[in-house]
Structures are given as C-alpha cells and as structure tokens.
C-alpha atoms as a PDB file:
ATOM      1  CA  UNK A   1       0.000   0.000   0.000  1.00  0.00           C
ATOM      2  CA  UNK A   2       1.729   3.520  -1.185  1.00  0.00           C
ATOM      3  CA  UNK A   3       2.293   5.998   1.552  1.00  0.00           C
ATOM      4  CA  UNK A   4       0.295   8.969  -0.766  1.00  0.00           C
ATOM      5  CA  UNK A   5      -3.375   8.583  -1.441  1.00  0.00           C
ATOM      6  CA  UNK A   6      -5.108   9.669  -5.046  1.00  0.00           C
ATOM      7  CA  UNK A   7      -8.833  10.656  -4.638  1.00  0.00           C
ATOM      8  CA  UNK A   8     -10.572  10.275  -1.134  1.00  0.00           C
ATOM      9  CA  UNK A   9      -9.776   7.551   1.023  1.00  0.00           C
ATOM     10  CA  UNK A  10     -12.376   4.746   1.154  1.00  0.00           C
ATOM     11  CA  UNK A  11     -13.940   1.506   3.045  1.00  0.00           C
ATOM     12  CA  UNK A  12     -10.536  -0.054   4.368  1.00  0.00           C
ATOM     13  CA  UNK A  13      -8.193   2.612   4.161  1.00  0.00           C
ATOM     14  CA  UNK A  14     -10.299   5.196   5.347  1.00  0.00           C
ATOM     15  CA  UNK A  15     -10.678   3.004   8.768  1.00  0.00           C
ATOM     16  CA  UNK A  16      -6.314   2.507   8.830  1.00  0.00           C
ATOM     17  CA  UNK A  17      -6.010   6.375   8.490  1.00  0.00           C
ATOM     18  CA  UNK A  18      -8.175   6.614  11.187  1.00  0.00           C
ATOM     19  CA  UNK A  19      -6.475   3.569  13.447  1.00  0.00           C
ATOM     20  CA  UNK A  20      -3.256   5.476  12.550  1.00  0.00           C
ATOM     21  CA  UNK A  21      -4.044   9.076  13.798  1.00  0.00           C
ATOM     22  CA  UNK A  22      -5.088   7.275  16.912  1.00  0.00           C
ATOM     23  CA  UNK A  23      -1.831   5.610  16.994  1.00  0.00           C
ATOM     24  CA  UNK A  24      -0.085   8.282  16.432  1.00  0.00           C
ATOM     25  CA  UNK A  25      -1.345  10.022  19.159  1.00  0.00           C
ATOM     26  CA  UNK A  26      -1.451   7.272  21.780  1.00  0.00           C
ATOM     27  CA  UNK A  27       2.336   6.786  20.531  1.00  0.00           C
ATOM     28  CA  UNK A  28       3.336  10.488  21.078  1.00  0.00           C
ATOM     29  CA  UNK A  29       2.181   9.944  24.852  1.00  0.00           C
ATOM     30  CA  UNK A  30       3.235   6.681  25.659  1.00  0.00           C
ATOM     31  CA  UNK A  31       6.819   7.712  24.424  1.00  0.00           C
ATOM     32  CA  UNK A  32       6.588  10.749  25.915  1.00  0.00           C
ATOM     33  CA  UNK A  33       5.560   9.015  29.372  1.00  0.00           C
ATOM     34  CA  UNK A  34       7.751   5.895  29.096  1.00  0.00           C
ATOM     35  CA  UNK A  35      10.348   6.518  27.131  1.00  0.00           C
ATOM     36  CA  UNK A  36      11.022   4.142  24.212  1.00  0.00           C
ATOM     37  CA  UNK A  37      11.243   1.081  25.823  1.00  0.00           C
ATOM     38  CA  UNK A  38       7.264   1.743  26.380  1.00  0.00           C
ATOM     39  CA  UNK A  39       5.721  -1.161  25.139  1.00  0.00           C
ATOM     40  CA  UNK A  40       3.535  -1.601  21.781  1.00  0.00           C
ATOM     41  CA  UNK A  41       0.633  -3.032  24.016  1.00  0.00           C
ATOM     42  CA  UNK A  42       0.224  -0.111  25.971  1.00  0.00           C
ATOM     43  CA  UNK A  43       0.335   2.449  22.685  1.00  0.00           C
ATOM     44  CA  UNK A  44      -2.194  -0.151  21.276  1.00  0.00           C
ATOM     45  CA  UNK A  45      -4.584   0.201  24.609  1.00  0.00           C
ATOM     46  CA  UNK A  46      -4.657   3.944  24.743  1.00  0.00           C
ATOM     47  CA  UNK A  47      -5.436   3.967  20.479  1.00  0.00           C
ATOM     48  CA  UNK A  48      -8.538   1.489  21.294  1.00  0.00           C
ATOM     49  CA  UNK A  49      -6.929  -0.865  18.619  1.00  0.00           C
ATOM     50  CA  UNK A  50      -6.665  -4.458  18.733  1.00  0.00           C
ATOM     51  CA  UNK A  51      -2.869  -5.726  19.486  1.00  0.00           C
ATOM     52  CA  UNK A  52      -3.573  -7.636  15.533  1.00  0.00           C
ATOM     53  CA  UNK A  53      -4.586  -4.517  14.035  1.00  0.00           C
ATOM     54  CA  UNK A  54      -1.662  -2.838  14.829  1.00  0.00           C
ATOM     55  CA  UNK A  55       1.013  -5.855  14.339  1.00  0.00           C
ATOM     56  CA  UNK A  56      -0.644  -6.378  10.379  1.00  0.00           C
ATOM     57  CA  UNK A  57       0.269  -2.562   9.778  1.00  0.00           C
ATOM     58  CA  UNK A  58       3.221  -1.874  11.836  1.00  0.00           C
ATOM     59  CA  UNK A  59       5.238  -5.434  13.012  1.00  0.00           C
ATOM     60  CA  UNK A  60       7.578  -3.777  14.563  1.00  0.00           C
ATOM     61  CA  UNK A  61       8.194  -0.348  16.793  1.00  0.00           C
ATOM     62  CA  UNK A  62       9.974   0.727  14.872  1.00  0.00           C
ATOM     63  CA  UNK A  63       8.248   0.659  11.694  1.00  0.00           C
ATOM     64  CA  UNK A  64       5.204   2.660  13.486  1.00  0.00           C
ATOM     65  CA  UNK A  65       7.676   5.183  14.961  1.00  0.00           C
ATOM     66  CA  UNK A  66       9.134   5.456  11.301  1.00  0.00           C
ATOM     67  CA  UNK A  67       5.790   6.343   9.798  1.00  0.00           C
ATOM     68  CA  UNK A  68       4.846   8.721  12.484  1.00  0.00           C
ATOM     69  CA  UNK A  69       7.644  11.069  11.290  1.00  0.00           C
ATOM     70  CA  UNK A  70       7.124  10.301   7.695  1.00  0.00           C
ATOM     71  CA  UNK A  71       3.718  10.926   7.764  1.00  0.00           C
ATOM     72  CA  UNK A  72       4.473  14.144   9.989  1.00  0.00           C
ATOM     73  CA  UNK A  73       6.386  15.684   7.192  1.00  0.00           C
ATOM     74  CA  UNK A  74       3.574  15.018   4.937  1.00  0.00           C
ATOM     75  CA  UNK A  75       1.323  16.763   6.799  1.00  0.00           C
ATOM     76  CA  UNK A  76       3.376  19.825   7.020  1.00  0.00           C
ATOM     77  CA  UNK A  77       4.232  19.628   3.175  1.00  0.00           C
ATOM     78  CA  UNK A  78       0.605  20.054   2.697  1.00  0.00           C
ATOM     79  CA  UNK A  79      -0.317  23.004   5.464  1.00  0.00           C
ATOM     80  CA  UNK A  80       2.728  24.789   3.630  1.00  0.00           C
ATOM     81  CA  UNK A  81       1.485  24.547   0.433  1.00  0.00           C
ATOM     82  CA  UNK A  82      -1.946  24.716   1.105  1.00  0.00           C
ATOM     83  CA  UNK A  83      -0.768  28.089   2.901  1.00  0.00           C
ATOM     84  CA  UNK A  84       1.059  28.952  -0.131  1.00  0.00           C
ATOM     85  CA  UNK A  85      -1.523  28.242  -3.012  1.00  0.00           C
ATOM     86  CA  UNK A  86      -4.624  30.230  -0.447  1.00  0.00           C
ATOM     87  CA  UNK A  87      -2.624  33.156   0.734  1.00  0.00           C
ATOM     88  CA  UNK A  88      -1.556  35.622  -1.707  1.00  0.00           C
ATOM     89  CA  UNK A  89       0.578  37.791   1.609  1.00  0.00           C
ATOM     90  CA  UNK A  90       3.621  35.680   1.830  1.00  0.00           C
ATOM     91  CA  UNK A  91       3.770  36.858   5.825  1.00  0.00           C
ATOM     92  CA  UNK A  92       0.021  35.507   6.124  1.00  0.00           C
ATOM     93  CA  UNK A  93       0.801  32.272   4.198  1.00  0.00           C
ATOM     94  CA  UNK A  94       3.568  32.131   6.861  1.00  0.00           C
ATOM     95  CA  UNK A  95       1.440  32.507   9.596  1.00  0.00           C
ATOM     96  CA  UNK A  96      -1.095  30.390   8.401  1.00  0.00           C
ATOM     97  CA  UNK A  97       1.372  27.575   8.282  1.00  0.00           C
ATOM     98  CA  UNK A  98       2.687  27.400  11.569  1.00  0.00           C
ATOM     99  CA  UNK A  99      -1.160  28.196  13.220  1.00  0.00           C
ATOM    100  CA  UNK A 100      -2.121  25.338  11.493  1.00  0.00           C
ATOM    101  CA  UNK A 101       0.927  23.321  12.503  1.00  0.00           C
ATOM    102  CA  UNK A 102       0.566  24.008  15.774  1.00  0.00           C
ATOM    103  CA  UNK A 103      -2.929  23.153  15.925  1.00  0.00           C
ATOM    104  CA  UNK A 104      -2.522  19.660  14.697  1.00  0.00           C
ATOM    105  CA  UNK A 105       0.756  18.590  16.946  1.00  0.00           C
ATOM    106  CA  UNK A 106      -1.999  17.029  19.763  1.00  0.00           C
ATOM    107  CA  UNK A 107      -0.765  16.855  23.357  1.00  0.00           C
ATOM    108  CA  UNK A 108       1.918  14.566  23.230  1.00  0.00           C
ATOM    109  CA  UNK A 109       4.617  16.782  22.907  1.00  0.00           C
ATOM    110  CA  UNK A 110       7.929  17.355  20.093  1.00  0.00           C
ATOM    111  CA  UNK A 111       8.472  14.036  18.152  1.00  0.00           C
ATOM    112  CA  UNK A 112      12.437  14.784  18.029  1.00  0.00           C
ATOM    113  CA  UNK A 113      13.600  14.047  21.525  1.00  0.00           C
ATOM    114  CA  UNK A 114      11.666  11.101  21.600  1.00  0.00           C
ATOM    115  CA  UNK A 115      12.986   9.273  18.111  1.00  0.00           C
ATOM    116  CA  UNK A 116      15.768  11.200  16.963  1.00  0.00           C
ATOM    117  CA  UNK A 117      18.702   9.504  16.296  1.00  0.00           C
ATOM    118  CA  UNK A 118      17.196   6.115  16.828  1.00  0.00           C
ATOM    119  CA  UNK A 119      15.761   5.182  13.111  1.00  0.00           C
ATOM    120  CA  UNK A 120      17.469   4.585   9.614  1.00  0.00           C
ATOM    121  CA  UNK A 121      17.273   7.612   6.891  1.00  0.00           C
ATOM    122  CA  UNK A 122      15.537   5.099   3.997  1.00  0.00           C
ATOM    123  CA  UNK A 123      14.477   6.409   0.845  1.00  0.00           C
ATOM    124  CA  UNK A 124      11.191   6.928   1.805  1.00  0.00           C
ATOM    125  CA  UNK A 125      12.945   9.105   4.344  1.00  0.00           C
ATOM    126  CA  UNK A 126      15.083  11.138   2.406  1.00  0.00           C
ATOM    127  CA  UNK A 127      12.081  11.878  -0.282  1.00  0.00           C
ATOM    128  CA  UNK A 128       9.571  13.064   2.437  1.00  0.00           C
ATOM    129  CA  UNK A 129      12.770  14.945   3.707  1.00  0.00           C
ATOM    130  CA  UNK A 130      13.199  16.431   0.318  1.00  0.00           C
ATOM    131  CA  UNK A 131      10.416  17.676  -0.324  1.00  0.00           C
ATOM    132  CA  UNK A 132       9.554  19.255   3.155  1.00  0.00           C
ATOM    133  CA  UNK A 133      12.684  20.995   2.385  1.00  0.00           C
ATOM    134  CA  UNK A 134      11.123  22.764  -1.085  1.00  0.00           C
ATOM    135  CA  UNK A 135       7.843  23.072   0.262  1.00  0.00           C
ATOM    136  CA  UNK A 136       9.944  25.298   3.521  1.00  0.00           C
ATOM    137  CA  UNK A 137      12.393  26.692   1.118  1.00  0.00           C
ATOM    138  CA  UNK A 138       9.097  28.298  -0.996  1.00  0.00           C
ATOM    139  CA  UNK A 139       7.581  29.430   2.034  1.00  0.00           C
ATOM    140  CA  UNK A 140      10.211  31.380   3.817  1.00  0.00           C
ATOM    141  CA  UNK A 141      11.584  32.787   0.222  1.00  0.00           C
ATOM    142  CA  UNK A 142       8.799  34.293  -0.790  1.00  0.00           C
ATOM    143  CA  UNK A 143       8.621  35.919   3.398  1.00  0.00           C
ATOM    144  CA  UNK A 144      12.044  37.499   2.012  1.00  0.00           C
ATOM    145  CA  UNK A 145      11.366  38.258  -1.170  1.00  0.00           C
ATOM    146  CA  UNK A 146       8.614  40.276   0.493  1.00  0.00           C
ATOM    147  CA  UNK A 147      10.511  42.251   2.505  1.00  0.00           C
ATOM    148  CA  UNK A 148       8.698  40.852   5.925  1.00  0.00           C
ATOM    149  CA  UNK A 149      10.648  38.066   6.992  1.00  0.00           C
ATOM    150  CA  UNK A 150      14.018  38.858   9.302  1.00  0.00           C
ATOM    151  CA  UNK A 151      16.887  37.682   7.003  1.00  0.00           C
ATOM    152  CA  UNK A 152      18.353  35.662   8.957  1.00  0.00           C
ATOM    153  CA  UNK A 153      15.718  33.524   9.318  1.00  0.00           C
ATOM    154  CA  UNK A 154      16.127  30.040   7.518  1.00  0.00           C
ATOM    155  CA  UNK A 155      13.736  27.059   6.436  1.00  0.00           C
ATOM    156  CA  UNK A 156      15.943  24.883   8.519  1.00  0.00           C
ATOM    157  CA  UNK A 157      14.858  27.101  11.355  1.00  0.00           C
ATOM    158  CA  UNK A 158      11.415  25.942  10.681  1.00  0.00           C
ATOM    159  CA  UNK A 159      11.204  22.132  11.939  1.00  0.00           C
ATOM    160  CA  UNK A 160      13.171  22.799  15.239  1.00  0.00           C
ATOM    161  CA  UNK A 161      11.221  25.810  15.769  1.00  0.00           C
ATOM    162  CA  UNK A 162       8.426  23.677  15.782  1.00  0.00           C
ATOM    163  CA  UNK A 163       9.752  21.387  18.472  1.00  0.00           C
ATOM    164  CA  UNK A 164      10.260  24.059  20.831  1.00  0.00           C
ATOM    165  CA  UNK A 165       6.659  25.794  20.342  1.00  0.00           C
ATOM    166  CA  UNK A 166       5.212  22.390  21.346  1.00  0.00           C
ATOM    167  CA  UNK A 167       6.585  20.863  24.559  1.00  0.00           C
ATOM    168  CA  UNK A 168       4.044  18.239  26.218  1.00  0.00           C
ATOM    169  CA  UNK A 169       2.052  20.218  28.995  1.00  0.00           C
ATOM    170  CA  UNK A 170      -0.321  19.157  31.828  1.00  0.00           C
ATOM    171  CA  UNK A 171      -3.125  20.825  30.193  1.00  0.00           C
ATOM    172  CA  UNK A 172      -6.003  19.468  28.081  1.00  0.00           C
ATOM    173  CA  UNK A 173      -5.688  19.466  24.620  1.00  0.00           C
ATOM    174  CA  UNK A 174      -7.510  22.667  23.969  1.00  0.00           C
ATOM    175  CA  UNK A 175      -5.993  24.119  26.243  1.00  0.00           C
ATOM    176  CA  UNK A 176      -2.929  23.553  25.385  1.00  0.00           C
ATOM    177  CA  UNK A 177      -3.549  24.361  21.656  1.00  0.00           C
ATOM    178  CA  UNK A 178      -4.218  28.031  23.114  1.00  0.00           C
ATOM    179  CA  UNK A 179      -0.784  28.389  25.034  1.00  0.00           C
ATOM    180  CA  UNK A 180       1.193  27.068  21.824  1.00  0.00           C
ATOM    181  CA  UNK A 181      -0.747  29.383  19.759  1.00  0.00           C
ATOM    182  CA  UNK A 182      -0.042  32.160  22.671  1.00  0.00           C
ATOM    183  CA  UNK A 183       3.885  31.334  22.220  1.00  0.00           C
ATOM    184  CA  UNK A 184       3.982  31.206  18.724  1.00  0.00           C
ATOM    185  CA  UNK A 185       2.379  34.774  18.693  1.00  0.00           C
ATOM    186  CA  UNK A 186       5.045  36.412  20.676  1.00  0.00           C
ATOM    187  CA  UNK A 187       7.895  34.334  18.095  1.00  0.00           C
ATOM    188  CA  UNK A 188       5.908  35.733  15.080  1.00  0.00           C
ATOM    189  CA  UNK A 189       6.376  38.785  16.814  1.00  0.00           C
ATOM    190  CA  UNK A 190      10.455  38.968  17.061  1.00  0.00           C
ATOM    191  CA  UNK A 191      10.577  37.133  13.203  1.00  0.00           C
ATOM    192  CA  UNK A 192       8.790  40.095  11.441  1.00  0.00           C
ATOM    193  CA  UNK A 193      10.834  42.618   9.840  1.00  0.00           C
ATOM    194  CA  UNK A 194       9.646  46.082  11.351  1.00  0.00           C
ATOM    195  CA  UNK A 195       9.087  49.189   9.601  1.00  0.00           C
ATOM    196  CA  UNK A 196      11.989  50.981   8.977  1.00  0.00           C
ATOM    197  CA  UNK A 197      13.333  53.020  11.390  1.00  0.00           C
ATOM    198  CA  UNK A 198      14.519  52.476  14.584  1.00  0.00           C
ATOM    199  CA  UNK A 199      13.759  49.105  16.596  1.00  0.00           C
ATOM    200  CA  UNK A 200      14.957  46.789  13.920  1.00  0.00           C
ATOM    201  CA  UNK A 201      15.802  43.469  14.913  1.00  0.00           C
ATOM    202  CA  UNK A 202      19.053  42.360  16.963  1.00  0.00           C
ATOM    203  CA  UNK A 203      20.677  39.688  15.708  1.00  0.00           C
ATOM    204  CA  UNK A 204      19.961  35.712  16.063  1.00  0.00           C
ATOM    205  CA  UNK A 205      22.530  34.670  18.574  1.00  0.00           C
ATOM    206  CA  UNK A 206      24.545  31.885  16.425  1.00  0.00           C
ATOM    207  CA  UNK A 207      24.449  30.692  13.225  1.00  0.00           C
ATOM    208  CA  UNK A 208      20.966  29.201  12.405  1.00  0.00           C
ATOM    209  CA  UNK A 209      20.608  25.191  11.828  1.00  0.00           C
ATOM    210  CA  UNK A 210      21.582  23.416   8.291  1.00  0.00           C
ATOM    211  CA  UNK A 211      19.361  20.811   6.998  1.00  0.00           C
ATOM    212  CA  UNK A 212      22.009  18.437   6.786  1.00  0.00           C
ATOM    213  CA  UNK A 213      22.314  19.242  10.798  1.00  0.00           C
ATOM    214  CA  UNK A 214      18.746  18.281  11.107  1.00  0.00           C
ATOM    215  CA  UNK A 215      19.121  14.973   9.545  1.00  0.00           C
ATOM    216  CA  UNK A 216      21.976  14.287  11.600  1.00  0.00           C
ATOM    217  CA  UNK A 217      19.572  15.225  14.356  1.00  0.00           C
ATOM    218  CA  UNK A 218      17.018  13.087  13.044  1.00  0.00           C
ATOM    219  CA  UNK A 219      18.375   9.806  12.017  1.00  0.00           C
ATOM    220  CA  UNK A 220      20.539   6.872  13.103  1.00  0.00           C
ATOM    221  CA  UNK A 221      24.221   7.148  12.856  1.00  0.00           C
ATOM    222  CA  UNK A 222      25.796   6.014   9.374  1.00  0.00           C
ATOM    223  CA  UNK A 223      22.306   5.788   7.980  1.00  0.00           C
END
C-alpha cells in the first residue's frame, strides 16, 4: 500500500487512516511518558486498537515510529502549500502555516527528543525529507522576497522551531492548543521585519541550523 493517497480515502483505508491518527497520538504519549522502551501493548490500549490490528500494519516499533515522522512531514508539506496556493501575503501564508501546525501537533509533545537519532534515513525518508525541504524553502523565500521576513531567518529554522513551540504540557488538549498558539504569537512577533526606522531586529545569537544538521539530528548514525 503507497504511503500517498489519489482521490478520497475509502472503506478499508479510510478506517487505517483513522487507526493510525489514533496511533499516532497514543504513541506520542506513551513515548513521551515511558520513554522508548514503552511497550507496543500499551500504545495499542490507549489507540482502542486491537494488538492484531496494529502488528498487520506496523510489526515492529519501529516501523510505526518510522511512519509517524514520515507521515508528519507530509502533513506539514501540505499546510505549507496549502498556505502557499490560499494566501496571496507571503507573511500571512507564513502565519497560516505554523497556526495550522501548531494546531494539529496534539498533546503529546515534540516528536524529536523522543525518536531522533534512533531510526534509519531510507528512501522513503530522504524523499519526504526532500520535499519538506522545497515546500519550507518556498515558504520562507517568498517571506524574504517580500521584505517581511528577518533575514536571517532560515527554512531549517522551521522544523526545530516547531519542536520548541510544542513541549508536552499538563493541560487538556484545547488548552494547550491556546498556550502554543499564545507562544507562537510572541515568536511571530520577534521574526517580522519592522518598519523601517529604529527598533529593527538584533541579531539571532549563532548561526541558524543546516538541513544536513537536522538529519543528523534526526536519524541513526551512518544511515
């Protein structure tokens, strides 16, 4: 089964994409409470899906911790270019983006600290990887093409910034929606270009991430 869908989902896979957001979630959580050594059965408890269900899609840990990040690039490929193609401001597609980013990350807190470094970069990988990367690239060029976007602002800053606008909170998941949404306000804030004049930006302290720092971030060692 391909990991892109043509036309609306039905009947079968309609039901996995729904067993999968729920395992996403529950995964999220139980990683974030656990650690990775959580077991499967406990992910598959909190999802409300059968221990089979989940063992015919994902056999092993790994392989459901490997979609979860493929399948989060995905999404943000589309909110970016959904952003892109409905917003004809490049500082409103921008904002647009990472509200709807935000508001889709759940409660179970940044995916990096809890998988980075511990799965292989395959080629399914590297493509999803690629083309968050042009999807980012489009967004934040067209920011500084426009004249509203702080220079030194990169679309490698983009994924981490992410991480850090969404740590796990003991709130409910409204609620803590609202205070990631609060947060990203204020960054939005310092990452606008002002009007000219005085008060224009201090520089970023250090040099911003690469990408190729990100995957080093991301993946297993000598993968």
């Amino acid at each position: 089964m391909g990991d892109t869908y043509t036309g609306k989902p039905r009947g079968r896979q309609r039901e996995a994409d729904r067993n999968d957001a729920r395992l996403f979630q529950a995964a999220r959580e139980v990683f974030a409470e656990r650690g990775w050594d959580a077991p499967v059965s406990e992910i598959a408890r909190r999802a409300g899906i059968g221990m089979g269900s989940l063992y015919r899609r994902y056999p092993r840990k790994e392989l459901l911790a490997q979609r979860m990040r493929i399948s989060g690039m995905e999404q943000l490929v589309t909110q970016a270019r959904t952003a892109l193609a409905e917003e004809s401001d490049p500082w409103v597609a921008l904002v647009r983006f990472f509200r709807d980013a935000l508001a889709e990350q759940g409660t179970g807190g940044p995916l990096l600290p809890l998988i980075g470094g511990r799965l292989p970069a395959t080629d399914e990988v590297q493509a999803a990887a690629r083309q968050l990367r042009a999807a980012l690239d489009d967004l934040v060029d067209g920011a500084h093409r426009a004249g509203v976007l702080r220079a030194d602002f990169t679309s490698a800053d983009i994924p981490l910034l992410l991480e850090h606008l969404t740590p796990r909170i003991p709130v409910t998941g409204e609620r803590a929606t609202a205070l990631h949404l609060r947060y990203l306000d204020l960054v939005l804030a310092g990452l606008r270009t002002p009007a000219p004049g005085p008060g224009q930006p201090t520089a970023l302290h250090g040099p911003g991430p690469q990408w190729a720092e990100l995957r080093d971030l991301w993946n297993a060692p000598d993968s």
